[in-house]
C-alpha atoms as a PDB file:
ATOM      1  CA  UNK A   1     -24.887 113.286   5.863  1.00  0.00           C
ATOM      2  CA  UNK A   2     -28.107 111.762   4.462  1.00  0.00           C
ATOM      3  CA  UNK A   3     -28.718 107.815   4.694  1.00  0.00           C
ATOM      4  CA  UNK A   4     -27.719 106.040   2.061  1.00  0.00           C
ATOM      5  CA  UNK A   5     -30.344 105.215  -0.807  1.00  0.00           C
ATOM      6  CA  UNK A   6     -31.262 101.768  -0.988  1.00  0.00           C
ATOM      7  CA  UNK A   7     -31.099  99.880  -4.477  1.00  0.00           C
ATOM      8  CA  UNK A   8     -33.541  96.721  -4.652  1.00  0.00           C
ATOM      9  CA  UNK A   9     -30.936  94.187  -6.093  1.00  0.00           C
ATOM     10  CA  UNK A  10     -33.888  92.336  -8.150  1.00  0.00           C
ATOM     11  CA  UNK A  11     -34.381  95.319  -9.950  1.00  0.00           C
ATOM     12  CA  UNK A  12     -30.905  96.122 -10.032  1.00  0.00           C
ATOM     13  CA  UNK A  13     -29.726  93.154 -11.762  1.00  0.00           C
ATOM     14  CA  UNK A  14     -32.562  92.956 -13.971  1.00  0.00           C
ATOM     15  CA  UNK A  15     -31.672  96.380 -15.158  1.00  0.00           C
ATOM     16  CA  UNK A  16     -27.569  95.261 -15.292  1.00  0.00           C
ATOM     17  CA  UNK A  17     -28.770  92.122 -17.681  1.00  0.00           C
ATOM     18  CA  UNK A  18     -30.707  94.808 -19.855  1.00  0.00           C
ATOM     19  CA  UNK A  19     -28.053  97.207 -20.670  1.00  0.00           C
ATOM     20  CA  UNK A  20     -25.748  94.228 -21.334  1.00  0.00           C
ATOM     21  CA  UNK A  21     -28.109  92.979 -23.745  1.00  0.00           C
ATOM     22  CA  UNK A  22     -28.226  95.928 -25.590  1.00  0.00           C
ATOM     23  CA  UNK A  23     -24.910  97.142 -25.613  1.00  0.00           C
ATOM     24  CA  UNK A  24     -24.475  93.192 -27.318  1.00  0.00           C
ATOM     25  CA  UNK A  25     -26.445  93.841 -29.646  1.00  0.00           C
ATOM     26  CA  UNK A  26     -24.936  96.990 -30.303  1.00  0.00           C
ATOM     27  CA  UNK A  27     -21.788  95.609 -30.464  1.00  0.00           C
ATOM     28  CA  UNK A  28     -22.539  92.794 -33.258  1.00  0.00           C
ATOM     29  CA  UNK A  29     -24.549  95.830 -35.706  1.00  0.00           C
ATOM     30  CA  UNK A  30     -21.167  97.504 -35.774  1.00  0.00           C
ATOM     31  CA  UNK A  31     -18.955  94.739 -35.513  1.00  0.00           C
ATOM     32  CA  UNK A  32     -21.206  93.249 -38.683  1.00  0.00           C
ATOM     33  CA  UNK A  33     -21.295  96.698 -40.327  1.00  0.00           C
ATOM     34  CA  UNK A  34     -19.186  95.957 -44.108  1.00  0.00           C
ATOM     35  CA  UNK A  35     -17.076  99.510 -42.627  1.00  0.00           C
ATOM     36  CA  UNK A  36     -16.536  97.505 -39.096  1.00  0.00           C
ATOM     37  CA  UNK A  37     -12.924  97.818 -39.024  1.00  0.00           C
ATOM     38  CA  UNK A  38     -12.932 101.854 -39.602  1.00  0.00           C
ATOM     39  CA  UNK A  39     -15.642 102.131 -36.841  1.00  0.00           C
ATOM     40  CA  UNK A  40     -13.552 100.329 -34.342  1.00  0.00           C
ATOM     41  CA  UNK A  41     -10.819 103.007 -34.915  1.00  0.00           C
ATOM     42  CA  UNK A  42     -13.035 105.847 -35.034  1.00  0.00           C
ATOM     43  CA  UNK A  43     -12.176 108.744 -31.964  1.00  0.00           C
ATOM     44  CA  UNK A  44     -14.798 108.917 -28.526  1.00  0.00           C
ATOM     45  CA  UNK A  45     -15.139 111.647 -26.744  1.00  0.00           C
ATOM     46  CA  UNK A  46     -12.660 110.217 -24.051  1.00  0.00           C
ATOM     47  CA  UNK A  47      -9.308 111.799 -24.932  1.00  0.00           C
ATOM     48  CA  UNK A  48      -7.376 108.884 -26.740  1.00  0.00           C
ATOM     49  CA  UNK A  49      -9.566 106.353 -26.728  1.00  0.00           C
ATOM     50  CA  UNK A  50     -11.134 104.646 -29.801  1.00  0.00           C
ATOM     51  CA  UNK A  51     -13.814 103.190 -30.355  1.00  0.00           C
ATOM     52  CA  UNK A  52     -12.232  99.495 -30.067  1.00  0.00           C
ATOM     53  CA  UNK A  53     -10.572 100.657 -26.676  1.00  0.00           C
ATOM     54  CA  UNK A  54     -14.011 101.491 -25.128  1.00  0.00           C
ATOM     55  CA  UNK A  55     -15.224  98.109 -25.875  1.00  0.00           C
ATOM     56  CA  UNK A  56     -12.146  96.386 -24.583  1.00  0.00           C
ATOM     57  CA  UNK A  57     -12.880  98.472 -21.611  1.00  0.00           C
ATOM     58  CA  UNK A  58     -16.560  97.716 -21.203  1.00  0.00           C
ATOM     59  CA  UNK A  59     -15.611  93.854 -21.908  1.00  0.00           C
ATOM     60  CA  UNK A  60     -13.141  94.330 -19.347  1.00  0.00           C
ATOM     61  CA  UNK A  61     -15.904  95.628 -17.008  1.00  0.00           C
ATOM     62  CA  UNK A  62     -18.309  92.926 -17.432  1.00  0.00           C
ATOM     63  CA  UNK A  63     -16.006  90.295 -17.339  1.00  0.00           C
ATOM     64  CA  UNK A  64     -14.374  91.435 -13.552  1.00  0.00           C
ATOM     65  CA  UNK A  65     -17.254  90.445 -11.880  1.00  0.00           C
ATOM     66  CA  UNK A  66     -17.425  86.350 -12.704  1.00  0.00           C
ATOM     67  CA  UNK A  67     -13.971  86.152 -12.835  1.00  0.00           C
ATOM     68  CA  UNK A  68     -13.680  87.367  -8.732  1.00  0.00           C
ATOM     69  CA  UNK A  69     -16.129  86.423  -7.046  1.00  0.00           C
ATOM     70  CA  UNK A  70     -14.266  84.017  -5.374  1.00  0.00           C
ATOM     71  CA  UNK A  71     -11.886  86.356  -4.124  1.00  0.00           C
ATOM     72  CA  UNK A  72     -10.779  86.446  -0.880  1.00  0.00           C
ATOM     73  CA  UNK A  73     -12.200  89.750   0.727  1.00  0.00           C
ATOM     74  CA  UNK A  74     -10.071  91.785   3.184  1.00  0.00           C
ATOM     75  CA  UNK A  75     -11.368  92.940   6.521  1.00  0.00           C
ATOM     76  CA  UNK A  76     -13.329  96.410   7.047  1.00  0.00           C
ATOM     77  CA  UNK A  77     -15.906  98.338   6.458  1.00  0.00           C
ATOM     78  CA  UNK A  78     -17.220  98.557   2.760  1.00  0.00           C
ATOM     79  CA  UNK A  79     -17.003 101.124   0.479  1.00  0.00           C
ATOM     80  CA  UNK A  80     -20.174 102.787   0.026  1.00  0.00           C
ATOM     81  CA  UNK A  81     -21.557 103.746  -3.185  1.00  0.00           C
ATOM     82  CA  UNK A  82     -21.426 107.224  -3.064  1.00  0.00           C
ATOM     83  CA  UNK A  83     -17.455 107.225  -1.860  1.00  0.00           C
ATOM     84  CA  UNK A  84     -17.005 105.032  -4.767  1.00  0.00           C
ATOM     85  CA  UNK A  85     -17.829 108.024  -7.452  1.00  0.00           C
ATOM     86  CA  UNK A  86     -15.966 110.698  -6.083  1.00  0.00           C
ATOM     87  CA  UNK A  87     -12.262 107.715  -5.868  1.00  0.00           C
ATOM     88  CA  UNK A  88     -13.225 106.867  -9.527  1.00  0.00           C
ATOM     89  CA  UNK A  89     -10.976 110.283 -10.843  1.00  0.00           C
ATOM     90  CA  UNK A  90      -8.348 108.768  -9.158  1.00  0.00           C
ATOM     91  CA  UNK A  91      -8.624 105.491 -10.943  1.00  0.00           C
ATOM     92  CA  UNK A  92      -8.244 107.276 -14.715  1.00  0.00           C
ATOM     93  CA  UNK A  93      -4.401 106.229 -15.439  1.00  0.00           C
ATOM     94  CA  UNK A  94      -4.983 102.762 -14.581  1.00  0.00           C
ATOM     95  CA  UNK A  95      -8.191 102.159 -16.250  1.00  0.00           C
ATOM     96  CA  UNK A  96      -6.285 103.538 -19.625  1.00  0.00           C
ATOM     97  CA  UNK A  97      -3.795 102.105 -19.550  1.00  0.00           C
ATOM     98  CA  UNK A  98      -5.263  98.447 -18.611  1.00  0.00           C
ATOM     99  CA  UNK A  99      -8.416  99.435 -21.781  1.00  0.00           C
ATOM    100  CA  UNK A 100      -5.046  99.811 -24.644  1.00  0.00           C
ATOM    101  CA  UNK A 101      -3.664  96.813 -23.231  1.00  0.00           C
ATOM    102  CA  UNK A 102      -6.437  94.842 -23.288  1.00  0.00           C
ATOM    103  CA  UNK A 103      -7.521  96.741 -27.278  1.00  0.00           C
ATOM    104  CA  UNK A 104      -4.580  95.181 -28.121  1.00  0.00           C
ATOM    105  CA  UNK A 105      -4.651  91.390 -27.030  1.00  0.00           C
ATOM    106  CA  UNK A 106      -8.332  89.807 -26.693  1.00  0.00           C
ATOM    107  CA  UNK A 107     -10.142  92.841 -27.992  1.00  0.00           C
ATOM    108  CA  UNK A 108      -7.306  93.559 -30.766  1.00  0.00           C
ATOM    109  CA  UNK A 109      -8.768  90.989 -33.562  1.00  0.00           C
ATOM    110  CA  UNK A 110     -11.047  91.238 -36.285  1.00  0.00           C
ATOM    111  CA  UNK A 111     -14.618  92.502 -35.690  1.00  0.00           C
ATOM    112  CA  UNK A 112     -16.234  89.643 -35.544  1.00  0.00           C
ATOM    113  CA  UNK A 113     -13.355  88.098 -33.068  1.00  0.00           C
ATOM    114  CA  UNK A 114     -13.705  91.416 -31.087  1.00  0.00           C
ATOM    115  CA  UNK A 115     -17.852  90.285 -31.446  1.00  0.00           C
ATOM    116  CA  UNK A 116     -16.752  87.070 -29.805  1.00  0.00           C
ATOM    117  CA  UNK A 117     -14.898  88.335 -26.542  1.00  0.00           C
ATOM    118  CA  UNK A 118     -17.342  90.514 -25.688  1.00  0.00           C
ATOM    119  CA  UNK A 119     -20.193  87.654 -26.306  1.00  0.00           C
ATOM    120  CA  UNK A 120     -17.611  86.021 -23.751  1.00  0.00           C
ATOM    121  CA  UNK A 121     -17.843  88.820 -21.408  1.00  0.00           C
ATOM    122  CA  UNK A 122     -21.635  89.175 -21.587  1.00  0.00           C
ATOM    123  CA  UNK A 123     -22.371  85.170 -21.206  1.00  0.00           C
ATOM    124  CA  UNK A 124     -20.013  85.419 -17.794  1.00  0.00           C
ATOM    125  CA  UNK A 125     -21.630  88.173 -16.629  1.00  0.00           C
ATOM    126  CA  UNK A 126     -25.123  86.942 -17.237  1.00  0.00           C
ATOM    127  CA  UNK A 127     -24.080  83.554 -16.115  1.00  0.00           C
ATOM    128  CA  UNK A 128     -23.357  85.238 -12.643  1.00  0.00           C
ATOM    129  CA  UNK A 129     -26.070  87.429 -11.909  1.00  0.00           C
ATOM    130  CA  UNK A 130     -27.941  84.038 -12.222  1.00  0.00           C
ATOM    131  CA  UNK A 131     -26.441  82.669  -9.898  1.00  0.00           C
ATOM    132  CA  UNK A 132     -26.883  82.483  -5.673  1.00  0.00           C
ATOM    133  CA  UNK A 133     -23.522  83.925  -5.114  1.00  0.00           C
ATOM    134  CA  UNK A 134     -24.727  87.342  -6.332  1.00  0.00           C
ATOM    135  CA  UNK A 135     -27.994  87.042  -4.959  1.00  0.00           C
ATOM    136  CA  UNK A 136     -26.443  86.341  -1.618  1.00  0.00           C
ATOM    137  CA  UNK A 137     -27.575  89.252   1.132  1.00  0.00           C
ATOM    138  CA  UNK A 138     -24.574  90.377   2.525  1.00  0.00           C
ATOM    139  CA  UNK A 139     -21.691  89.222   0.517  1.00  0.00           C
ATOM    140  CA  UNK A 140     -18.753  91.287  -0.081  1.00  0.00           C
ATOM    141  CA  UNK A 141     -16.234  91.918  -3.352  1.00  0.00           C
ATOM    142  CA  UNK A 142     -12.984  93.210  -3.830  1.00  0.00           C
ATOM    143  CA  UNK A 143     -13.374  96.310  -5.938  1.00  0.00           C
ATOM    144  CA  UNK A 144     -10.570  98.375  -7.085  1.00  0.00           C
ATOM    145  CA  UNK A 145     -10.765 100.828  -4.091  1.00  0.00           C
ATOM    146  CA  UNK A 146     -11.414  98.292  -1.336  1.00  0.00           C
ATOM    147  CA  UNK A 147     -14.248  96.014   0.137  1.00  0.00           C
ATOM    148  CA  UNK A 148     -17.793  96.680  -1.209  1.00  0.00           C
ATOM    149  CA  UNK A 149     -21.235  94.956  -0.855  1.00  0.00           C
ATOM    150  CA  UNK A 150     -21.174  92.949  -3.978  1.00  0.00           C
ATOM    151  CA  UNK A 151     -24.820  94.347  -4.298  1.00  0.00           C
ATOM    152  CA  UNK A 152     -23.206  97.306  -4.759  1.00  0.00           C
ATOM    153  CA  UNK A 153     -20.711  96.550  -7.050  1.00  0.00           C
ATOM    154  CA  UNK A 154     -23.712  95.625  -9.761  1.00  0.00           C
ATOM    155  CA  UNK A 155     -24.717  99.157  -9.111  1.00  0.00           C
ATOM    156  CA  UNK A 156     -21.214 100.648 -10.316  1.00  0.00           C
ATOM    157  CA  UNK A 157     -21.519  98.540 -13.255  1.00  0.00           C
ATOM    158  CA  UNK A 158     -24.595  99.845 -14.452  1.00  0.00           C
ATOM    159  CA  UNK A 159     -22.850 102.988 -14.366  1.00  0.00           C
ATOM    160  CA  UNK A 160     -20.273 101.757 -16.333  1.00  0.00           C
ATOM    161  CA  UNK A 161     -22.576 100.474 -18.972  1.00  0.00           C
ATOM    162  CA  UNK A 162     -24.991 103.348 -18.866  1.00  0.00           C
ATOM    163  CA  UNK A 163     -22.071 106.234 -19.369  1.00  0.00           C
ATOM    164  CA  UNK A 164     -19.836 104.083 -21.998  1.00  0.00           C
ATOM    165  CA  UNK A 165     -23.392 103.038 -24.001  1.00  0.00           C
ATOM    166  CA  UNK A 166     -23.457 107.266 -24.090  1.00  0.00           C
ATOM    167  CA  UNK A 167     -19.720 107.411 -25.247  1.00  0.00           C
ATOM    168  CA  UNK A 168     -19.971 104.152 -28.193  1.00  0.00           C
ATOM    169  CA  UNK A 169     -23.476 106.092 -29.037  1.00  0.00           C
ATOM    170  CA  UNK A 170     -21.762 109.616 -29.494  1.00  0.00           C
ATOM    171  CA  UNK A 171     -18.604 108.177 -31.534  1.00  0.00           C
ATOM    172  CA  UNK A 172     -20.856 106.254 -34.128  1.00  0.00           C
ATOM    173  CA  UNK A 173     -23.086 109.314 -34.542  1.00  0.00           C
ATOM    174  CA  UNK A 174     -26.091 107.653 -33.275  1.00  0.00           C
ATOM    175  CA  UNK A 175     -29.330 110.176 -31.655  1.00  0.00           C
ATOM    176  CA  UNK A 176     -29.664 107.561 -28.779  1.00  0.00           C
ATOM    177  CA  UNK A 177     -28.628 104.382 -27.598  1.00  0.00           C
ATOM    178  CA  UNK A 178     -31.131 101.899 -26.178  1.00  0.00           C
ATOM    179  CA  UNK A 179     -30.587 101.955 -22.579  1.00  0.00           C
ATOM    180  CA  UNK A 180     -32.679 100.025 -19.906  1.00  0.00           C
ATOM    181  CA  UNK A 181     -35.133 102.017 -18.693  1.00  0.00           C
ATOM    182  CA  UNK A 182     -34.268 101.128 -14.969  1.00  0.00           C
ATOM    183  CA  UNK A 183     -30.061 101.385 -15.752  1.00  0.00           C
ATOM    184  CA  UNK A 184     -30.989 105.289 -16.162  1.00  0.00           C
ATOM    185  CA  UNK A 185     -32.769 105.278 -13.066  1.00  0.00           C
ATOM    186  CA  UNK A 186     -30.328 104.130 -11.020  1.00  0.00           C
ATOM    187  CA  UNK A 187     -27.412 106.095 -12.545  1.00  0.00           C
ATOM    188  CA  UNK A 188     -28.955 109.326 -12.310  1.00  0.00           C
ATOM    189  CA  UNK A 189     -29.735 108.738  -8.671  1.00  0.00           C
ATOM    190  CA  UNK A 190     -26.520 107.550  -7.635  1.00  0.00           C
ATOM    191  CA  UNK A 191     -24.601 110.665  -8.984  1.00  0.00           C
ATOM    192  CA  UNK A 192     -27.501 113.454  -8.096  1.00  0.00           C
ATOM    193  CA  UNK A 193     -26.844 111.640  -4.907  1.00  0.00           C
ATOM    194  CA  UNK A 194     -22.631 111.907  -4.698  1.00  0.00           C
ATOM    195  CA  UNK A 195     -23.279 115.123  -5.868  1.00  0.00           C
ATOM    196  CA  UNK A 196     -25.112 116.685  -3.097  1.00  0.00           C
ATOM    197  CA  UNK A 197     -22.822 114.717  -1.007  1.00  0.00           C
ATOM    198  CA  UNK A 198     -19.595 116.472  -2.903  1.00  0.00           C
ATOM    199  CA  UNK A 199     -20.947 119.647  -2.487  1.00  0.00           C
ATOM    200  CA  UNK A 200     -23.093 119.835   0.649  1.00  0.00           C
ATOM    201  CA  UNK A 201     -25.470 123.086   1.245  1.00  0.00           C
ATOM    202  CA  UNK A 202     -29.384 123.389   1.113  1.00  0.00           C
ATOM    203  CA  UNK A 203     -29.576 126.906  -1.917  1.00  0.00           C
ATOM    204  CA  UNK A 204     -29.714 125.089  -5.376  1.00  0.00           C
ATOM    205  CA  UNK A 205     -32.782 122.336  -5.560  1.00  0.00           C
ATOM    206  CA  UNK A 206     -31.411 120.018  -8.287  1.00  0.00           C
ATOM    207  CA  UNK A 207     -33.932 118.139 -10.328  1.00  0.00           C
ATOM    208  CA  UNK A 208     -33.630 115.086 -12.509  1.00  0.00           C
ATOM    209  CA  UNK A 209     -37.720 114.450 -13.561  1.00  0.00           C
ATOM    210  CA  UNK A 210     -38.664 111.724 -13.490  1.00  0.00           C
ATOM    211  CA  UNK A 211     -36.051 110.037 -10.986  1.00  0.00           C
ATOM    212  CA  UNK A 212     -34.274 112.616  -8.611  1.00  0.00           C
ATOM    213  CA  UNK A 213     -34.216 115.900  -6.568  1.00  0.00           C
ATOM    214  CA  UNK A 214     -31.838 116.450  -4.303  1.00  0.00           C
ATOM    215  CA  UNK A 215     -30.718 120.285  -2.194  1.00  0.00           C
ATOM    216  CA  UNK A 216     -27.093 120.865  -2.373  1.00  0.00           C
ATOM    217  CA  UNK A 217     -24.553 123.988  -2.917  1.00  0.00           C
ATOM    218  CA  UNK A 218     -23.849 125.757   0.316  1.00  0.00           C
ATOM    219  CA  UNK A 219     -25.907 128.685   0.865  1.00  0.00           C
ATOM    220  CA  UNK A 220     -29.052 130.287   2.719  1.00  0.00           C
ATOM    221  CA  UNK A 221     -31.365 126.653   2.454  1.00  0.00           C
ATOM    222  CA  UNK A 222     -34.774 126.286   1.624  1.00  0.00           C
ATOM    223  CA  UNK A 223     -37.599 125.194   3.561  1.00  0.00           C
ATOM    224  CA  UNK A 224     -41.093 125.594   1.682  1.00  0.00           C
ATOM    225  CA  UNK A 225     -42.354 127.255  -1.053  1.00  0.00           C
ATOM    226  CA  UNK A 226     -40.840 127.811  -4.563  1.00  0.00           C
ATOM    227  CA  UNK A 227     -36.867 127.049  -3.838  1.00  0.00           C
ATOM    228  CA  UNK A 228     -34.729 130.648  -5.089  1.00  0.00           C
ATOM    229  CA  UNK A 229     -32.587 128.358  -6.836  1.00  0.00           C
ATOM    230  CA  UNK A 230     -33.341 126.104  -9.104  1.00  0.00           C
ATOM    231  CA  UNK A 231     -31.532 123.250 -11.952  1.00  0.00           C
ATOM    232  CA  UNK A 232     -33.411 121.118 -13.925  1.00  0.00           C
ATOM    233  CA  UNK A 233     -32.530 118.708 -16.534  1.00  0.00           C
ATOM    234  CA  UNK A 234     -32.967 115.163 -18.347  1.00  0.00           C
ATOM    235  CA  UNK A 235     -31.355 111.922 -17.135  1.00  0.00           C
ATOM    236  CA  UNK A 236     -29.073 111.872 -19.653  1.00  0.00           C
ATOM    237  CA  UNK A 237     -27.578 115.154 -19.663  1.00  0.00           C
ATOM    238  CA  UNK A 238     -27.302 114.612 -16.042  1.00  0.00           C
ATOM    239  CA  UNK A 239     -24.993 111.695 -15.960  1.00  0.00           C
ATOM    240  CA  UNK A 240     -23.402 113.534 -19.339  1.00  0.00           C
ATOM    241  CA  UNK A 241     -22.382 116.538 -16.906  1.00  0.00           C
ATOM    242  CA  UNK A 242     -21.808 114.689 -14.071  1.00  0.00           C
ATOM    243  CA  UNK A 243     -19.192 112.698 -15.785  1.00  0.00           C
ATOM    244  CA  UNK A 244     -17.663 115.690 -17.650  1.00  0.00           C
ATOM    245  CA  UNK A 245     -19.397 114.164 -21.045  1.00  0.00           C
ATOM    246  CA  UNK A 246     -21.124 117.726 -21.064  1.00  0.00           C
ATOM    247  CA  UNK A 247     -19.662 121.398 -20.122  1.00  0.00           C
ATOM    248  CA  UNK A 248     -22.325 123.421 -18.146  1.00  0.00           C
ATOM    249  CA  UNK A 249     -21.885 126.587 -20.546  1.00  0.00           C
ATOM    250  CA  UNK A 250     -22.951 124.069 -23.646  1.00  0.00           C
ATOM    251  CA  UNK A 251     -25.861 122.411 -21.348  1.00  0.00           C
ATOM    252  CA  UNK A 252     -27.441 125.595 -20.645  1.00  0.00           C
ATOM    253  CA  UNK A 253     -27.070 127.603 -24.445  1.00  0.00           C
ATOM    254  CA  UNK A 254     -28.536 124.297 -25.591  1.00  0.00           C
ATOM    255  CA  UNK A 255     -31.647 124.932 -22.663  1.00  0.00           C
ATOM    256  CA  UNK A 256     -30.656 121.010 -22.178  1.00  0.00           C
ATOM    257  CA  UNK A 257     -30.384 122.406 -18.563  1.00  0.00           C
ATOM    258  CA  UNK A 258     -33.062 125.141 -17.076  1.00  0.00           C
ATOM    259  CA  UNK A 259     -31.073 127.535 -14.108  1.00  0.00           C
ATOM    260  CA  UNK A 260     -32.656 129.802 -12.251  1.00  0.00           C
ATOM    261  CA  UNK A 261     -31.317 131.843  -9.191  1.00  0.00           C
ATOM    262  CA  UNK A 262     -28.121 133.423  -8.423  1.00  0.00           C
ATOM    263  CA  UNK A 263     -26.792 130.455  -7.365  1.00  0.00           C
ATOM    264  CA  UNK A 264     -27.652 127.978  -9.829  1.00  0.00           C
ATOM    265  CA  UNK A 265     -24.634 127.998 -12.101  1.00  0.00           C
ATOM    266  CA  UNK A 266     -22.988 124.575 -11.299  1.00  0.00           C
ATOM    267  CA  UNK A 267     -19.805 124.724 -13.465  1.00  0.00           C
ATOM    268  CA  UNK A 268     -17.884 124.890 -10.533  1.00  0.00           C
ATOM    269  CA  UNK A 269     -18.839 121.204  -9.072  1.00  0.00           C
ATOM    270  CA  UNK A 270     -18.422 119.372 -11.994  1.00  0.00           C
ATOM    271  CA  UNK A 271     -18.284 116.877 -12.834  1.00  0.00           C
ATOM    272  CA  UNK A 272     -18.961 114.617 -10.122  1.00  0.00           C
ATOM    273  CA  UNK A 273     -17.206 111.780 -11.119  1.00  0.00           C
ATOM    274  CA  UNK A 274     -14.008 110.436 -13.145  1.00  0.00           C
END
């Protein structure tokens, strides 16, 4: 098993302020929008969800933080990061069933009520990455699965933010959304990294230009020279396969992905997380 990467928590809540900016200030364009209230009930790409339950989600998300920190936190060792993406599947009931709830009470409004809450949910959010409790080295949370580093924590909500910005993005038909630059970073590390832990093995070189490259897929492994096996992609369509946003068979007709090798067809290990 390799060592865990190491996420500089400056940088990491810098990036987590970011992408809450702009997913704000994507919020208020549509919530402003004169057709608002058919964009809110337009379909994502995440079965039943619309559009308004993926922001009551997201608000949900950002809110969770500020509103435990206090917390008491029980004994044991903390989750790591990478165990955290592979327990998300589990997690997919609950987390639809708390995003209609929630659609329909704080988030179920008008648009530009629906604009406040989540302006509630940023400010909190914001409010407490300013603050010395997060910056604290050391401190622990009590995340859904168990007891994590809180710095950690921030790091699962940047993948929150980065992969639902993707899904709001795709329902309203937009080419791209905004994302902070380090968000990306961070996101596509974290899963290239879960999934070379998922699927262990030294044949396929997977590589994510400009911010990974990790050897995974069991197999004869490589030592020097050109690697026999070989997948290549973008950030984004990364994370989009590696959180079943994207089918392999699409990625590749689309040459999104480059695959080279007899054993570089991934379909089979995605996606890496829920």
């Amino acid at each position: 098993m390799a060592k865990p990467r190491v996420y500089d928590p400056v940088k990491v809540r810098a990036a987590l302020a970011g992408q809450t900016e702009a997913l704000r200030a994507a919020v208020h364009r549509l919530c402003a929008d004169p057709a608002a209230a058919e964009l809110l009930d337009r379909p994502t790409r995440l079965g039943a969800w619309n559009v308004r339950q993926l922001l009551a989600h997201l608000g949900q998300g950002l809110a969770q933080l500020p509103g435990r920190l206090d917390d008491p936190v029980p004994h044991g060792n903390p989750l790591g990061l990478v165990e955290w993406v592979g327990l998300t599947r589990s997690a997919a009931p609950v987390v639809e069933a708390a995003a209609k709830e929630h659609a329909q009470g704080a988030f179920g409004g008008s648009p530009e009520q629906l604009a406040r809450e989540f302006d509630s949910a940023v400010e909190a959010l914001l409010g407490a990455l300013d603050s010395r409790q997060v910056a604290e080295p050391g401190r622990r949370f009590v995340s859904r699965f168990g007891p994590m580093l809180l710095a950690d924590v921030l790091v699962t909500r940047l993948v929150e933010t980065v992969v639902h910005a993707d899904d709001l993005a795709d329902a309203l038909g937009l080419a791209e959304f905004p994302h902070a630059k380090q968000a990306v970073a961070a996101v596509t590390r974290l899963l290239a990294d879960a999934f070379a832990e998922q699927v262990p093995g030294g044949s396929v070189e997977l590589r994510i230009p400009p911010y990974a490259v990790v050897q995974a897929v069991p197999g004869p492994r490589h030592t020097r020279g050109t690697p026999p096996n070989v997948v290549e992609t973008d950030p984004l369509t990364w994370i989009r396969l590696a959180t079943g946003r994207t089918g392999w068979a699409a990625a590749v007709e689309s040459a999104a992905v480059s695959a080279s090798g007899e054993r570089s067809g991934l379909a089979e290990y995605l996606p890496v997380m829920g």
